[in-house]
C-alpha atoms as a PDB file:
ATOM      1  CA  UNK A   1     -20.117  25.989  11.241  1.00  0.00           C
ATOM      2  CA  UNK A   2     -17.213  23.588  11.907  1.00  0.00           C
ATOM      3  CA  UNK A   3     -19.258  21.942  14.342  1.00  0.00           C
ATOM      4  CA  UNK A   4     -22.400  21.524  12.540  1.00  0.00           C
ATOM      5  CA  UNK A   5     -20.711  19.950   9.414  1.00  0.00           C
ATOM      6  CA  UNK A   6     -19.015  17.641  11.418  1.00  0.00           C
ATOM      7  CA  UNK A   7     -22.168  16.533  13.106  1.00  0.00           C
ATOM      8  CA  UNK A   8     -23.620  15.490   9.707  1.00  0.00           C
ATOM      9  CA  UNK A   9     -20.506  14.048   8.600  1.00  0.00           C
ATOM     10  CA  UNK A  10     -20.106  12.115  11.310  1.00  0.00           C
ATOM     11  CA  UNK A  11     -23.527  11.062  11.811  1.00  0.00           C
ATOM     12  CA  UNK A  12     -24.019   9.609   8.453  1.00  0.00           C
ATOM     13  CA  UNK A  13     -20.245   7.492   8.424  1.00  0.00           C
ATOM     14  CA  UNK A  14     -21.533   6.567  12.226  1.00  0.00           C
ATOM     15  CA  UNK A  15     -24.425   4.713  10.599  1.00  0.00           C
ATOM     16  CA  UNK A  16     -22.817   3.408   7.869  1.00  0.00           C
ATOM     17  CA  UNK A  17     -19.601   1.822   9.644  1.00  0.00           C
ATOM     18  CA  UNK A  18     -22.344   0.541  12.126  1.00  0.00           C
ATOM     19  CA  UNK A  19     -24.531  -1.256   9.374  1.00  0.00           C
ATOM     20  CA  UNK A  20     -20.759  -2.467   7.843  1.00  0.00           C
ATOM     21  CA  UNK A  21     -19.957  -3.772  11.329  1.00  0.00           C
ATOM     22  CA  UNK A  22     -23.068  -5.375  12.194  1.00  0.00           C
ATOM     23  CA  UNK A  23     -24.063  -7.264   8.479  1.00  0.00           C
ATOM     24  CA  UNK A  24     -20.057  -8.930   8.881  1.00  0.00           C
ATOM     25  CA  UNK A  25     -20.962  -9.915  12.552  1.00  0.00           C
ATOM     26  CA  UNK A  26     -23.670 -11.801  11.033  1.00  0.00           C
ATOM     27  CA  UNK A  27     -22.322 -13.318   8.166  1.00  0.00           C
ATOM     28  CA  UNK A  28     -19.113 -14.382   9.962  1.00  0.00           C
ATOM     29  CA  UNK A  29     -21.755 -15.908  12.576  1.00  0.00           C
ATOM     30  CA  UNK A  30     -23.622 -18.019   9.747  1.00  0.00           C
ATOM     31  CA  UNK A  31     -20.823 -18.882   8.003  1.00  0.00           C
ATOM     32  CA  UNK A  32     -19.254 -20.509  11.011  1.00  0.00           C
ATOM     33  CA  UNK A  33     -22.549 -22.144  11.803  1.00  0.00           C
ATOM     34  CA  UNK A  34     -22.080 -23.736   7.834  1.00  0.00           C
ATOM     35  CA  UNK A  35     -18.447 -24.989   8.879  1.00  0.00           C
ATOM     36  CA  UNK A  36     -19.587 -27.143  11.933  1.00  0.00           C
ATOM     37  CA  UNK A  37     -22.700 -28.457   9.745  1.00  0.00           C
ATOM     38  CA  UNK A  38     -20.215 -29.016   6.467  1.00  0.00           C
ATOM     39  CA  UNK A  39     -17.916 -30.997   9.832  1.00  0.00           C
ATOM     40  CA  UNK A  40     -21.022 -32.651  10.491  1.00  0.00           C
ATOM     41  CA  UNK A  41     -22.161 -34.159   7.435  1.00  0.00           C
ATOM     42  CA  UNK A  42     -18.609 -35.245   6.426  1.00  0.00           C
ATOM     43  CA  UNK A  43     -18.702 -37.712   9.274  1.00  0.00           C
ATOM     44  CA  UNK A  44     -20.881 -40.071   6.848  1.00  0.00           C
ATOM     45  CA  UNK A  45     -18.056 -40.380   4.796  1.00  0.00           C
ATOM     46  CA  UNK A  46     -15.658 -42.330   7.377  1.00  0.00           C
ATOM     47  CA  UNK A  47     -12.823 -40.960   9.783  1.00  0.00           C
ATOM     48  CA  UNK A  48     -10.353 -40.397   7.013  1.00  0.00           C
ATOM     49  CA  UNK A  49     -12.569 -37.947   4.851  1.00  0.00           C
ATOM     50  CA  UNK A  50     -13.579 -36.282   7.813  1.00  0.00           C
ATOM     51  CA  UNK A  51      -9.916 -35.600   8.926  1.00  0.00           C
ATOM     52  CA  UNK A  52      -8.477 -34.308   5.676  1.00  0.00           C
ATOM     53  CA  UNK A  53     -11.712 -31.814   5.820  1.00  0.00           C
ATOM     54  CA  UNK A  54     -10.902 -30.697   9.684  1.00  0.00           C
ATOM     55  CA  UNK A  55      -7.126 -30.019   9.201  1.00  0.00           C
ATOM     56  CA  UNK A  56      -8.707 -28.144   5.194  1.00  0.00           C
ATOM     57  CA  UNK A  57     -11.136 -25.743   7.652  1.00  0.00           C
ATOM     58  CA  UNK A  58      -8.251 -25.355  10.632  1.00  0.00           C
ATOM     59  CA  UNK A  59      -6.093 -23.781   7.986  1.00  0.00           C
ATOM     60  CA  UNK A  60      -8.897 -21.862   6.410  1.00  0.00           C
ATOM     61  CA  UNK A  61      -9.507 -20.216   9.482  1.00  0.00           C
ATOM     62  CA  UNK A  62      -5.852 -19.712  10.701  1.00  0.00           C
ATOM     63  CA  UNK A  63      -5.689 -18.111   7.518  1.00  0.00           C
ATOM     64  CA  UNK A  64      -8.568 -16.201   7.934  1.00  0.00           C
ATOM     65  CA  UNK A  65      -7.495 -14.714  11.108  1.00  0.00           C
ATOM     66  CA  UNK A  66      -3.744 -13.853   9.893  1.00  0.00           C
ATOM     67  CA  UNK A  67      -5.092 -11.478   7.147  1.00  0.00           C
ATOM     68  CA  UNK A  68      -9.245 -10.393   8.871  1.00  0.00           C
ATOM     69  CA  UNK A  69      -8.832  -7.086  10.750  1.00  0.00           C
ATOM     70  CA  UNK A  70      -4.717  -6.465   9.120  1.00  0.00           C
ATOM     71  CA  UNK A  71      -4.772  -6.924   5.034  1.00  0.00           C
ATOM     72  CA  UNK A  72      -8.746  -7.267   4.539  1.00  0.00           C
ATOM     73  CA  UNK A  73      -8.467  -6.925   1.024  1.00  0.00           C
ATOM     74  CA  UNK A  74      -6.666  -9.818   0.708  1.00  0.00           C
ATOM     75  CA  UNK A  75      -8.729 -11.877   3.403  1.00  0.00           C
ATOM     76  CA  UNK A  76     -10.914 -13.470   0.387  1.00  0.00           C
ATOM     77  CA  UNK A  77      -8.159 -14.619  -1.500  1.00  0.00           C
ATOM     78  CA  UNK A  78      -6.328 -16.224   0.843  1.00  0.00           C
ATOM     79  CA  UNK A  79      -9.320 -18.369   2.360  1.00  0.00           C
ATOM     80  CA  UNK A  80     -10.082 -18.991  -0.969  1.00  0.00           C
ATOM     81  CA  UNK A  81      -7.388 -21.732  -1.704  1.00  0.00           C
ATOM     82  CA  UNK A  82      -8.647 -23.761   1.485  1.00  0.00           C
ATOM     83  CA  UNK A  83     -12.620 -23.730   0.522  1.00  0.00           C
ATOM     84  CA  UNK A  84     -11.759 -24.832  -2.975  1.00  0.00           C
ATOM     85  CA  UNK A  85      -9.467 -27.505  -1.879  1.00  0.00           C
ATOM     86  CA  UNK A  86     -12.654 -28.389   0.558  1.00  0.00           C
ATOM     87  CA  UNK A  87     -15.147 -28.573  -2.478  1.00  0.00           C
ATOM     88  CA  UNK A  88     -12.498 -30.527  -4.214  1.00  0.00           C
ATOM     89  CA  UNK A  89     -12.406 -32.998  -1.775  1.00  0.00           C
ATOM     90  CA  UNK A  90     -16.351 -33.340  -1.412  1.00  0.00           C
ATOM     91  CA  UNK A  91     -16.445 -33.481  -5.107  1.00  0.00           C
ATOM     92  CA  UNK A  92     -14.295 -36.876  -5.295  1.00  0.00           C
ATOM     93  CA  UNK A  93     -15.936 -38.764  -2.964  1.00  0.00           C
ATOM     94  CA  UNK A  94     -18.045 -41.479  -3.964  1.00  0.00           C
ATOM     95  CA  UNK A  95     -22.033 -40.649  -4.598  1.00  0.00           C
ATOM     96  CA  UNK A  96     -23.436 -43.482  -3.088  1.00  0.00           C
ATOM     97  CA  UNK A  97     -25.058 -41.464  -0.739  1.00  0.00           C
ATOM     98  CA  UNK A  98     -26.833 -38.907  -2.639  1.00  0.00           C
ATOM     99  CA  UNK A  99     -28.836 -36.882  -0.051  1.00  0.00           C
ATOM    100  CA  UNK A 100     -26.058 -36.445   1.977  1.00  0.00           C
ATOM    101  CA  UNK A 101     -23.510 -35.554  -0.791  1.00  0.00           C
ATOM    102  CA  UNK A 102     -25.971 -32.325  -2.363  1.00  0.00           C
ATOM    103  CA  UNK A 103     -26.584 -31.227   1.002  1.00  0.00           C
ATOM    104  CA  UNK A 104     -22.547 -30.636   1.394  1.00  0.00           C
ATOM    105  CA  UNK A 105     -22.984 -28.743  -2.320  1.00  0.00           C
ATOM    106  CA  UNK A 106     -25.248 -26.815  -0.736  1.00  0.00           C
ATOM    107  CA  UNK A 107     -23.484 -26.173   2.808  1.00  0.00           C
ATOM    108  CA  UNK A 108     -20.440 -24.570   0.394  1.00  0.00           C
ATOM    109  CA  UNK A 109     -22.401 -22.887  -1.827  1.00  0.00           C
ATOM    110  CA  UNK A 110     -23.825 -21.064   1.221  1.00  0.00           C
ATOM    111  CA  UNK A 111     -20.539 -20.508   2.363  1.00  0.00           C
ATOM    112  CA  UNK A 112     -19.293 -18.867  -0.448  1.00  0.00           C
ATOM    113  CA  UNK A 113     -22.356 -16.773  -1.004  1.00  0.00           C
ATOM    114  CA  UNK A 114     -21.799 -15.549   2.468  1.00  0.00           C
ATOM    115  CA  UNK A 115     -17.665 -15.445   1.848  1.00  0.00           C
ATOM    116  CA  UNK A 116     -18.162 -13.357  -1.023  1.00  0.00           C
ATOM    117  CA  UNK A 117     -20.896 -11.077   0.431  1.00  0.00           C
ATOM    118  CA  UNK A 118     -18.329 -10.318   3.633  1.00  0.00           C
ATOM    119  CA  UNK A 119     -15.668  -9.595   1.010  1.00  0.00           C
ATOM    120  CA  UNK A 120     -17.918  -6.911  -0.482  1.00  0.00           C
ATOM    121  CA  UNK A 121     -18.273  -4.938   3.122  1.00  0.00           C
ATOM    122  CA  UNK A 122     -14.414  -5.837   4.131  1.00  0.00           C
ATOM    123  CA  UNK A 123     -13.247  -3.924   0.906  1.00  0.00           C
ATOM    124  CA  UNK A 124     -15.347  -0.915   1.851  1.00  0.00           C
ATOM    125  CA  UNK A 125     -13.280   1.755   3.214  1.00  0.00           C
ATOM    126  CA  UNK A 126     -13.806   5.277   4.266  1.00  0.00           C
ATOM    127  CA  UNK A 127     -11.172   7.690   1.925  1.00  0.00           C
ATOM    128  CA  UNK A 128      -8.284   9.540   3.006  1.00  0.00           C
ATOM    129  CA  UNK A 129     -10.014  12.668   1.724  1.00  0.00           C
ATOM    130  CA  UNK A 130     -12.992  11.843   4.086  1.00  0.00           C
ATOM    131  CA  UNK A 131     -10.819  10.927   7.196  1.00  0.00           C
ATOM    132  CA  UNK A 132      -8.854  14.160   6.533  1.00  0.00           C
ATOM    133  CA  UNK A 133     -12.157  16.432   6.295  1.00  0.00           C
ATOM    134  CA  UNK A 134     -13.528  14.864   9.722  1.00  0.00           C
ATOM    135  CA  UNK A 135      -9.694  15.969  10.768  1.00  0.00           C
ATOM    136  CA  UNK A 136      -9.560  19.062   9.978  1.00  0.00           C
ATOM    137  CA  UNK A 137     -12.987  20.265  11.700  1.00  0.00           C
ATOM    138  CA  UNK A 138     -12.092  18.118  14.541  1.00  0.00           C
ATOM    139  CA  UNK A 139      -9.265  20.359  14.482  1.00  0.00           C
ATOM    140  CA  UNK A 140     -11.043  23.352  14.037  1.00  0.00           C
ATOM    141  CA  UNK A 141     -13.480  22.686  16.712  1.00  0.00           C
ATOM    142  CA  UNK A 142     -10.692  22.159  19.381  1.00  0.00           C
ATOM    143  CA  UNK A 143      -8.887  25.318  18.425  1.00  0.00           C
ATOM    144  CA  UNK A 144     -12.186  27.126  19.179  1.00  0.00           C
ATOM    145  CA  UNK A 145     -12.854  25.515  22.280  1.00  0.00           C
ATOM    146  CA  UNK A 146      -9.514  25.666  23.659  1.00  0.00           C
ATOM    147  CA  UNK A 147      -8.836  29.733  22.514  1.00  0.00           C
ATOM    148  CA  UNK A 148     -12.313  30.856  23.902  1.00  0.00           C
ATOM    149  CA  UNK A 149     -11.653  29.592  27.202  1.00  0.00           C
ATOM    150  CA  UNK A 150     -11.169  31.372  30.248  1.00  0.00           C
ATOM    151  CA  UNK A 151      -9.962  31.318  33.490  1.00  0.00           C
ATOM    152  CA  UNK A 152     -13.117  30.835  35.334  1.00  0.00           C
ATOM    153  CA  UNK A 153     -13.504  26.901  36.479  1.00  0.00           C
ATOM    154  CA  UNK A 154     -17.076  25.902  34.548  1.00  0.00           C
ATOM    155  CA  UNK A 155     -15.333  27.077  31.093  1.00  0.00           C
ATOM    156  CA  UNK A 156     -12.174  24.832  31.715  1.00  0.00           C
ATOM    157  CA  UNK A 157     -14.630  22.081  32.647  1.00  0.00           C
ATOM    158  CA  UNK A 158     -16.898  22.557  29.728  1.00  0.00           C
ATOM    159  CA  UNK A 159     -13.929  22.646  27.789  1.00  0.00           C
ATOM    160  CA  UNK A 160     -12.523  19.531  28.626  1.00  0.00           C
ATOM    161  CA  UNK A 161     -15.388  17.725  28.453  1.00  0.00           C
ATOM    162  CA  UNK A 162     -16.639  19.040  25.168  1.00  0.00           C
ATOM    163  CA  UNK A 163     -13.061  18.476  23.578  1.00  0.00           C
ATOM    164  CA  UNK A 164     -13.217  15.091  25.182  1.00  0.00           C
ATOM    165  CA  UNK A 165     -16.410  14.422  23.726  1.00  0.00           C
ATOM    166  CA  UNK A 166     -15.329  15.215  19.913  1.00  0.00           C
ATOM    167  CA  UNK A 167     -12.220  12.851  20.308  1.00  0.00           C
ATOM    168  CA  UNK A 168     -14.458   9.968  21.149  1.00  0.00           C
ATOM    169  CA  UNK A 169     -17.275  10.270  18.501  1.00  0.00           C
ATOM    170  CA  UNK A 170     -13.605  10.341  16.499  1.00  0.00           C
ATOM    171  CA  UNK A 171     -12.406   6.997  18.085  1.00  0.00           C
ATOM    172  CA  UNK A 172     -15.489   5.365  17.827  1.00  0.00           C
ATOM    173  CA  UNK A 173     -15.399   5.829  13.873  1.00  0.00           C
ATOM    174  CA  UNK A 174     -11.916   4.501  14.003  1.00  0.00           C
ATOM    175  CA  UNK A 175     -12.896   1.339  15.881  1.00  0.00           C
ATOM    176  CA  UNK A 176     -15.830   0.454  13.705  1.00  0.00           C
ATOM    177  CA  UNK A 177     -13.839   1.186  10.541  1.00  0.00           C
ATOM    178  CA  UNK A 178     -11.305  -2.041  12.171  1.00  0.00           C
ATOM    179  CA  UNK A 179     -14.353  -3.773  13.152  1.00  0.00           C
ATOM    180  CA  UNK A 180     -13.730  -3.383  16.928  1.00  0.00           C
ATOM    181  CA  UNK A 181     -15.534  -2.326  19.522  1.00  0.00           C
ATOM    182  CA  UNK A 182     -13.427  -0.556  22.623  1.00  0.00           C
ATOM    183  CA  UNK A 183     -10.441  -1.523  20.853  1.00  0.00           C
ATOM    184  CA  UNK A 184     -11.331  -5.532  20.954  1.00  0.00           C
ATOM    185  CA  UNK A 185     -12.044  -7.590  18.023  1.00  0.00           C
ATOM    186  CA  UNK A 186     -15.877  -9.257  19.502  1.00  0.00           C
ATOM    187  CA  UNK A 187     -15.549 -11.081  16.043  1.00  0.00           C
ATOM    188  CA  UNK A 188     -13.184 -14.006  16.704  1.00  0.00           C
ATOM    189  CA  UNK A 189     -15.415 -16.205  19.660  1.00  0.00           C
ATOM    190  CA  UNK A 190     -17.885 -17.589  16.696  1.00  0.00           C
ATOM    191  CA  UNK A 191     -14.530 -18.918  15.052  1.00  0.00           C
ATOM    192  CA  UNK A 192     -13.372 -19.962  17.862  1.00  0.00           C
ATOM    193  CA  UNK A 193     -15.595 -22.321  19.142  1.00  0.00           C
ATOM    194  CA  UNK A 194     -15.563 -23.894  15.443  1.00  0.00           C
ATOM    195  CA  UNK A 195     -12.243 -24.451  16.298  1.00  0.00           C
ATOM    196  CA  UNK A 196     -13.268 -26.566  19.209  1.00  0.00           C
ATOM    197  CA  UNK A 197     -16.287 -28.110  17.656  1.00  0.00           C
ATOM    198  CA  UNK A 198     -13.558 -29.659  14.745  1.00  0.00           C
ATOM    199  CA  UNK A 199     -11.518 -30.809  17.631  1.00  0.00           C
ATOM    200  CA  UNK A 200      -8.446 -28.404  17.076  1.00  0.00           C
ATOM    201  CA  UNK A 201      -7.241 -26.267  19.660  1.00  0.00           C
ATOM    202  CA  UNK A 202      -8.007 -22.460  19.433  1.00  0.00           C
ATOM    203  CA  UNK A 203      -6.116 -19.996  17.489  1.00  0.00           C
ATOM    204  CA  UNK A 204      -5.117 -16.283  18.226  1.00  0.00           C
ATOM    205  CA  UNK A 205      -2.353 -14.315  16.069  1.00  0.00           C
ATOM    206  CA  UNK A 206       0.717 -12.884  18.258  1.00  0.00           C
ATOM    207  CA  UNK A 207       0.160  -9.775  16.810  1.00  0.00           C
ATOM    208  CA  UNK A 208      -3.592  -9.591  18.219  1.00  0.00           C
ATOM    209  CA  UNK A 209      -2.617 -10.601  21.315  1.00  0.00           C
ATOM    210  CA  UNK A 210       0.250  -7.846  21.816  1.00  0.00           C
ATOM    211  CA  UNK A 211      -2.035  -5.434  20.349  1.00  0.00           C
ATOM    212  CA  UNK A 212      -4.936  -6.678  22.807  1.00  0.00           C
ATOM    213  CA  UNK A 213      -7.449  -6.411  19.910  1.00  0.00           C
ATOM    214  CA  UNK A 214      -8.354 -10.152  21.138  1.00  0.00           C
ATOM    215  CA  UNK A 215      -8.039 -11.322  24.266  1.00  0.00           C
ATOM    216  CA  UNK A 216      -7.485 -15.124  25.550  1.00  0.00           C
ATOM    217  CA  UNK A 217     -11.145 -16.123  27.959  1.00  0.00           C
ATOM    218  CA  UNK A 218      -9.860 -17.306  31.297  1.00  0.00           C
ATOM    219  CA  UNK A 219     -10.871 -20.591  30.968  1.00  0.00           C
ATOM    220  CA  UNK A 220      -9.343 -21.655  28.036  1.00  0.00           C
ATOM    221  CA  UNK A 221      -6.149 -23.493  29.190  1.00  0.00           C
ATOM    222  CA  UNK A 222      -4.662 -25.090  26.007  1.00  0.00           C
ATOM    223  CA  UNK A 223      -4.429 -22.652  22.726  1.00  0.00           C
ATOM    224  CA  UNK A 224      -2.025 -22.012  19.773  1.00  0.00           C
ATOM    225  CA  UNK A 225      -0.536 -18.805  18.804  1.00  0.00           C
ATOM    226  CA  UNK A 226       0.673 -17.697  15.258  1.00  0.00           C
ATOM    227  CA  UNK A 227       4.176 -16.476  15.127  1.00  0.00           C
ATOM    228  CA  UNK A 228       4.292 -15.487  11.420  1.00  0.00           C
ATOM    229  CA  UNK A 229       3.200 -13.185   9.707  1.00  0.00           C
ATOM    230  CA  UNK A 230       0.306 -13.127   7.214  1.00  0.00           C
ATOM    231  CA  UNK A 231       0.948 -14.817   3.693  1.00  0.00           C
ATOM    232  CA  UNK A 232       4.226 -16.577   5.845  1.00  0.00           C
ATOM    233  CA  UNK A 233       4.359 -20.646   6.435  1.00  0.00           C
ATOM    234  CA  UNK A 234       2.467 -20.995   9.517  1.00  0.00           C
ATOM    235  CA  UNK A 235       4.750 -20.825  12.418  1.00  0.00           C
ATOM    236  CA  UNK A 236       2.590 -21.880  15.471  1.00  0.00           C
ATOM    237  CA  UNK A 237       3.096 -22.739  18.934  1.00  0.00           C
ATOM    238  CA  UNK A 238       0.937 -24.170  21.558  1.00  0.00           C
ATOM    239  CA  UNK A 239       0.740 -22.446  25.137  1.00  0.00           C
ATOM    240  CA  UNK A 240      -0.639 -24.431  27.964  1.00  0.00           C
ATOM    241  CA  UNK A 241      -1.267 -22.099  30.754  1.00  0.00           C
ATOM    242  CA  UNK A 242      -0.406 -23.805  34.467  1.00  0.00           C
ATOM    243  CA  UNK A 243      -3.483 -24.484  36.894  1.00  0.00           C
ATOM    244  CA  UNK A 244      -3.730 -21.832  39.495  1.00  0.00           C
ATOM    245  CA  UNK A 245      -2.560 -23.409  43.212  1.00  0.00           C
END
């Protein structure tokens, strides 16, 4: 009975962390696609504009990656005072150039239709009361496995690798609740390489890093690293790795 209960529960919250995981894949994708183009477009406006609005998006996403994955309810929030200092600064410059001025009203309005929409699935969480009921027939299940074993070698075997079996489809939930996948964060490259694109070096919290939720590419020689924690002044330091001999 334990078994079959936790088949259904566990189906259905499979799918739906799945669909959770997947639609903020793609809107985090988009959204950095709307960064570089908003990066883009700015360049009309002369080197000065441009680099007030490329140090405005480098804090919005240092930001964003102190609080995404730790204290998601507040990741909105906290972006929030970056992207309307952004559309403050695109709102005072001068409208000579009227094409190119609504089409960066229209690069942050898709932004923050696709900020707000990812703040909608972040804030979805599975209850204590439902983590505890997958618990306790996970619990169950294992008692049952592990008292009707017997000596013989195929029923130690099954045993394991049934009991092995339940704690995964277990894990698995866990990871796609934290948006990972194997215990990595597969989020953070799209950001990244915006990152790169503005001309700023690449950023990865300490705290990912020690946790190995994210983990530094091999060819990526030059990066920063946040030492503070998230709603702290940013405390960053660069790390230049040495050239292997």
């Amino acid at each position: 009975m334990s078994s079959f209960l936790f088949a259904i529960l566990a189906g259905f919250f499979i799918t739906r962390l799945n669909t959770r995981f997947n639609n903020i894949k793609e809107i985090i994708a988009e959204n950095d696609g709307f960064y570089v183009v908003l990066h883009s477009m700015c360049k009309v406006y002369g080197k000065n504009f441009t680099e007030k609005i490329t140090n405005l998006i480098d804090g919005a996403y240092i930001e964003a990656y102190d609080y995404f994955g730790v204290k998601t309810e507040s990741y909105y929030k906290q972006e929030s005072k970056y992207y309307f200092k952004i559309f403050d600064l695109v709102n005072s410059v001068e409208k000579e150039q009227k094409n190119s001025f609504e089409e960066l009203l229209a690069c942050l309005r898709d932004i923050e239709k696709n900020r707000n929409k990812s703040n909608v699935y972040l804030i979805e969480k599975m209850r204590i009361g439902q983590w505890l009921l997958l618990g306790v027939f996970v619990t169950i299940m294992l008692f049952c496995l592990f008292y009707l074993k017997t000596p013989l070698l195929y029923s130690q075997v099954v045993t394991i690798l049934l009991s092995t079996g339940i704690i995964m489809v277990f894990l698995i939930m866990k990871d796609l609740y934290n948006l990972r996948l194997g215990g990595e964060v597969h989020m953070y490259e799209s950001g990244q390489e915006v990152f790169e694109y503005i001309g700023k070096l690449r950023y990865y919290p300490l705290s990912d890093l020690k946790s190995k939720a994210v983990k530094v590419p091999k060819n990526i020689k030059k990066y920063k690293i946040g030492l503070h924690k998230p709603g702290e002044k940013f405390n960053i330091k660069i790390v230049e790795k040495e050239a292997k001999k």
